[in-house]
C-alpha atoms as a PDB file:
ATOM      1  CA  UNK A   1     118.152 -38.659 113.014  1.00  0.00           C
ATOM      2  CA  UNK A   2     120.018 -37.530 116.416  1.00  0.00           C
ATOM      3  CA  UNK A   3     120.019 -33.379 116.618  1.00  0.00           C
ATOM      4  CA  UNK A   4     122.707 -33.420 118.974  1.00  0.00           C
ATOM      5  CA  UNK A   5     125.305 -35.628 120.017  1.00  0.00           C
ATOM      6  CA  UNK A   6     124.390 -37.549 122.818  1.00  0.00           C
ATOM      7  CA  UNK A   7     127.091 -40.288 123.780  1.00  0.00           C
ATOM      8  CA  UNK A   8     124.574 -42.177 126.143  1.00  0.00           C
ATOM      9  CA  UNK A   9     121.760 -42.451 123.542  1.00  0.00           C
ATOM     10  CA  UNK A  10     124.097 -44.051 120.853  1.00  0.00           C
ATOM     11  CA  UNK A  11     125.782 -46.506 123.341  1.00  0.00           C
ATOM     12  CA  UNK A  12     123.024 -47.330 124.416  1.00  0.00           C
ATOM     13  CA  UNK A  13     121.424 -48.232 120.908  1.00  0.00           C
ATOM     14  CA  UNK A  14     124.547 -49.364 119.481  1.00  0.00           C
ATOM     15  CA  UNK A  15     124.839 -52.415 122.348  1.00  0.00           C
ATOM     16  CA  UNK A  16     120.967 -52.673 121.600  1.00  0.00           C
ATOM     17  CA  UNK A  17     121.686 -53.156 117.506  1.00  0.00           C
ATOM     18  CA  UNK A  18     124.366 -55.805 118.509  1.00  0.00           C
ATOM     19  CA  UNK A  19     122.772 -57.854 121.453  1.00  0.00           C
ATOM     20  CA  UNK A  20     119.779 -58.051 118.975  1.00  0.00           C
ATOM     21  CA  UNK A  21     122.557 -59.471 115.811  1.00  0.00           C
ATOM     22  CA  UNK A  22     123.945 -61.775 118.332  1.00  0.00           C
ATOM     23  CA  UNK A  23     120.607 -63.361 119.145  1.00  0.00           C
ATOM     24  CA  UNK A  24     119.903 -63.584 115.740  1.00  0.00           C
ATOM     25  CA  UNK A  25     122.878 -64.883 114.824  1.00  0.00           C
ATOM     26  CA  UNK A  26     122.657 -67.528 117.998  1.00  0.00           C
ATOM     27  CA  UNK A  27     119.033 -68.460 116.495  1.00  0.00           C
ATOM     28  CA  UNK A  28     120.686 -69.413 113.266  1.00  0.00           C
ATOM     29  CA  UNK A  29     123.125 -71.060 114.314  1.00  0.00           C
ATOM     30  CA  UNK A  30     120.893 -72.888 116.809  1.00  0.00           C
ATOM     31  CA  UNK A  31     118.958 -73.671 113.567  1.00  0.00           C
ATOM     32  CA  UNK A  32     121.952 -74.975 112.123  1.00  0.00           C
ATOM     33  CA  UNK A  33     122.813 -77.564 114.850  1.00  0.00           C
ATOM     34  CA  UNK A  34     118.657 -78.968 115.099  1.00  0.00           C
ATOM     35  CA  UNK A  35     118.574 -81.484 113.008  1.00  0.00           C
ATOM     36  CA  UNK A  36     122.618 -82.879 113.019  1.00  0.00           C
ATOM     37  CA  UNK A  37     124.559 -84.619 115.063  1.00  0.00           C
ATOM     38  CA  UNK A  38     125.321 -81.984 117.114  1.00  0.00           C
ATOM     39  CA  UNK A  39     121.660 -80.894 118.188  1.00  0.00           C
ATOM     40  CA  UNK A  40     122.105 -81.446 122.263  1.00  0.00           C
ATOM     41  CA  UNK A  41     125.537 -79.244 122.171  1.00  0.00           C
ATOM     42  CA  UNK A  42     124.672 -75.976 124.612  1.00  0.00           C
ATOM     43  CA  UNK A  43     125.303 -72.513 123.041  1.00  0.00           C
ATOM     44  CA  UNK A  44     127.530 -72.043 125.802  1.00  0.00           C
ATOM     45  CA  UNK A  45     129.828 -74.976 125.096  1.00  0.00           C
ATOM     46  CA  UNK A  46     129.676 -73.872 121.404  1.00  0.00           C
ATOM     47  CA  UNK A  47     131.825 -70.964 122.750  1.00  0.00           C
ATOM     48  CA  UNK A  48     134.189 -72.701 123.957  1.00  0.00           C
ATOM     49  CA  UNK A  49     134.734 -74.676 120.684  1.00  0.00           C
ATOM     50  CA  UNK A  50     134.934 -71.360 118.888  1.00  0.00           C
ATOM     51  CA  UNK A  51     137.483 -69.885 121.191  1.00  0.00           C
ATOM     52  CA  UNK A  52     139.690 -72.551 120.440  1.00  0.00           C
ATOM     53  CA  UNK A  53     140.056 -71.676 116.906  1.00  0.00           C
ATOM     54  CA  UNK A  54     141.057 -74.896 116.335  1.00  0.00           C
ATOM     55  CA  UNK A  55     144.056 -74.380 118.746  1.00  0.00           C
ATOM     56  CA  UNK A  56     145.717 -76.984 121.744  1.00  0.00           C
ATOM     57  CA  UNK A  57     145.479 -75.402 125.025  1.00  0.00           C
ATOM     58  CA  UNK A  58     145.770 -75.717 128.246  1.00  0.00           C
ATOM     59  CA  UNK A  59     142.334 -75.941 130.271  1.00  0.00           C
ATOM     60  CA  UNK A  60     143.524 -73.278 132.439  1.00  0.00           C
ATOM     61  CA  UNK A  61     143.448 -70.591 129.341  1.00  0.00           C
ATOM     62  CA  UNK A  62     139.960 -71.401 128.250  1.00  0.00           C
ATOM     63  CA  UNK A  63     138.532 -70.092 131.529  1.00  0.00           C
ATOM     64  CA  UNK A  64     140.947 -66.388 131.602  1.00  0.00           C
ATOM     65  CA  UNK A  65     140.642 -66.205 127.730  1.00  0.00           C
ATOM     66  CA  UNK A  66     136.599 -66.694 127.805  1.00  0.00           C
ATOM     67  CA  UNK A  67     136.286 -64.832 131.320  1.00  0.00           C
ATOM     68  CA  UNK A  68     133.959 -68.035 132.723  1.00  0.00           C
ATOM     69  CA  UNK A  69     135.156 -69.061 135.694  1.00  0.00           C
ATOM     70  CA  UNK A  70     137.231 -72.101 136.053  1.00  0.00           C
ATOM     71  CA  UNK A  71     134.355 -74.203 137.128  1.00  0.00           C
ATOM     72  CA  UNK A  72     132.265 -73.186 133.853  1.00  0.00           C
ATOM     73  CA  UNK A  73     134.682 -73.827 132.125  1.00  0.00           C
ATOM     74  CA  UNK A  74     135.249 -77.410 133.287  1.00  0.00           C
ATOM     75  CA  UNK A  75     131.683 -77.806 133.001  1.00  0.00           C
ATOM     76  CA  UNK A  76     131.306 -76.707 129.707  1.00  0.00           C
ATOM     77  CA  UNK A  77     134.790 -78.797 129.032  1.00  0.00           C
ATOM     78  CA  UNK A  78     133.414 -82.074 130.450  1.00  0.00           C
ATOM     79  CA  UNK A  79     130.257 -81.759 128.521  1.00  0.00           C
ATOM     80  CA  UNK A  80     132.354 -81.644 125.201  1.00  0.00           C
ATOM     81  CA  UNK A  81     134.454 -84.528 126.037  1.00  0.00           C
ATOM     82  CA  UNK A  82     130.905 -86.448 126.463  1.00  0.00           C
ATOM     83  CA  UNK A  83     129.583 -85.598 123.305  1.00  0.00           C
ATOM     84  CA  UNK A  84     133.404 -86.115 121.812  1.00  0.00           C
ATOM     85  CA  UNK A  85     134.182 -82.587 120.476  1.00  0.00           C
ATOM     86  CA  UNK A  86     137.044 -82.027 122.230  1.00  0.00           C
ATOM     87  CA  UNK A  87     139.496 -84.622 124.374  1.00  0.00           C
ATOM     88  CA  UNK A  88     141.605 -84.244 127.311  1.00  0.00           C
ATOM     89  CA  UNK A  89     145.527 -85.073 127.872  1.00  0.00           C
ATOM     90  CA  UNK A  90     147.892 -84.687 130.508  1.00  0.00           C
ATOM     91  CA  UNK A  91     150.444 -81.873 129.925  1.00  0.00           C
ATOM     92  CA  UNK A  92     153.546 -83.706 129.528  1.00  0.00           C
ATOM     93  CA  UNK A  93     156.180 -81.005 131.227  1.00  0.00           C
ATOM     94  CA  UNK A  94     153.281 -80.560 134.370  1.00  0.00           C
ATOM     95  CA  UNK A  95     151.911 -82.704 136.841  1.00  0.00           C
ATOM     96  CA  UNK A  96     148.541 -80.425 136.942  1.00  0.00           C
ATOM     97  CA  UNK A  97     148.317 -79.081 133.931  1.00  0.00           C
ATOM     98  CA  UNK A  98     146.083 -80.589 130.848  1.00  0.00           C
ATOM     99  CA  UNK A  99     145.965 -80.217 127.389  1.00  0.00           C
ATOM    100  CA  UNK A 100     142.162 -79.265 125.504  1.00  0.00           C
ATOM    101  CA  UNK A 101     142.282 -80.359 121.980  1.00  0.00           C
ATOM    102  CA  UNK A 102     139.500 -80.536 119.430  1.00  0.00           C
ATOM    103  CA  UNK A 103     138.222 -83.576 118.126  1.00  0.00           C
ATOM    104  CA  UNK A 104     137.498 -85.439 114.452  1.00  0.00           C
ATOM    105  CA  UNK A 105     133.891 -84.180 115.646  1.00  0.00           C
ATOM    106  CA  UNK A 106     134.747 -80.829 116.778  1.00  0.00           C
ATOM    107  CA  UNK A 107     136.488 -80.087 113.793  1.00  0.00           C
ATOM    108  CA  UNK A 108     133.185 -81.040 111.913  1.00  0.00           C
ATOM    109  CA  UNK A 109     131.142 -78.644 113.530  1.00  0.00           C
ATOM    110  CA  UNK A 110     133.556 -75.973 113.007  1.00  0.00           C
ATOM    111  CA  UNK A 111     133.398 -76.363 109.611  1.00  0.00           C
ATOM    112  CA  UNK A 112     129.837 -76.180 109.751  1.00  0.00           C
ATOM    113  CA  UNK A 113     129.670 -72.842 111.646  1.00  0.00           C
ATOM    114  CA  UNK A 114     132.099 -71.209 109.641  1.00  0.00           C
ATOM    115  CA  UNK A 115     129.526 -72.068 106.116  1.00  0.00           C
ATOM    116  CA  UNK A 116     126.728 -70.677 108.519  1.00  0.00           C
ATOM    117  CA  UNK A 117     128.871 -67.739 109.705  1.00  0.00           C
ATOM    118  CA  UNK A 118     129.459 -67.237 105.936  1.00  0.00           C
END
């Protein structure tokens, strides 16, 4: 029980309550992923799936929408296309720009994170 209202104290344990459901949450769903397919998929690259939300974009968003720099996000981009989550096409009206779409696979996994989210 708090006596007084102390702004610091309850920021401070509210982050704490929801770093420590995110790394539960992370555990599960690093459970979830052991023992299929998509076992040697980085958390990190996980995120990127999930921003997608199933979505065709530009490579160029995933880095401003996730706030990861635009060589993470390559990174984590070209580590997708490897493992065949997500693929990569030129952007038909730009010579620079190009297109991140998920995958057959990709969509699996989403599919299986939204049961575990459940």
């Amino acid at each position: 029980m708090i006596d007084k209202k102390d702004d610091e104290f309850l920021g401070q344990n509210i982050k704490g309550m929801m770093m420590t459901l995110i790394a539960h949450w992370n555990a599960q769903m690093d459970d979830a992923r052991a023992e299929t397919e998509f076992a040697a998929i980085r958390p990190a690259d996980m995120r990127v799936i999930g921003q997608l939300r199933g979505r065709t974009v530009k490579l160029s968003m995933i880095h401003r929408e996730m706030g990861f720099s635009r060589q993470a996000a390559q990174q984590a981009v070209d580590r997708l296309v490897v493992h065949d989550m997500i693929s990569i096409h030129l952007d038909p009206g730009s010579k620079r720009d190009k297109i991140v779409k998920i995958t057959e696979k990709g969509q699996r996994w989403r599919s299986i994170a939204a049961t575990q989210i459940r």
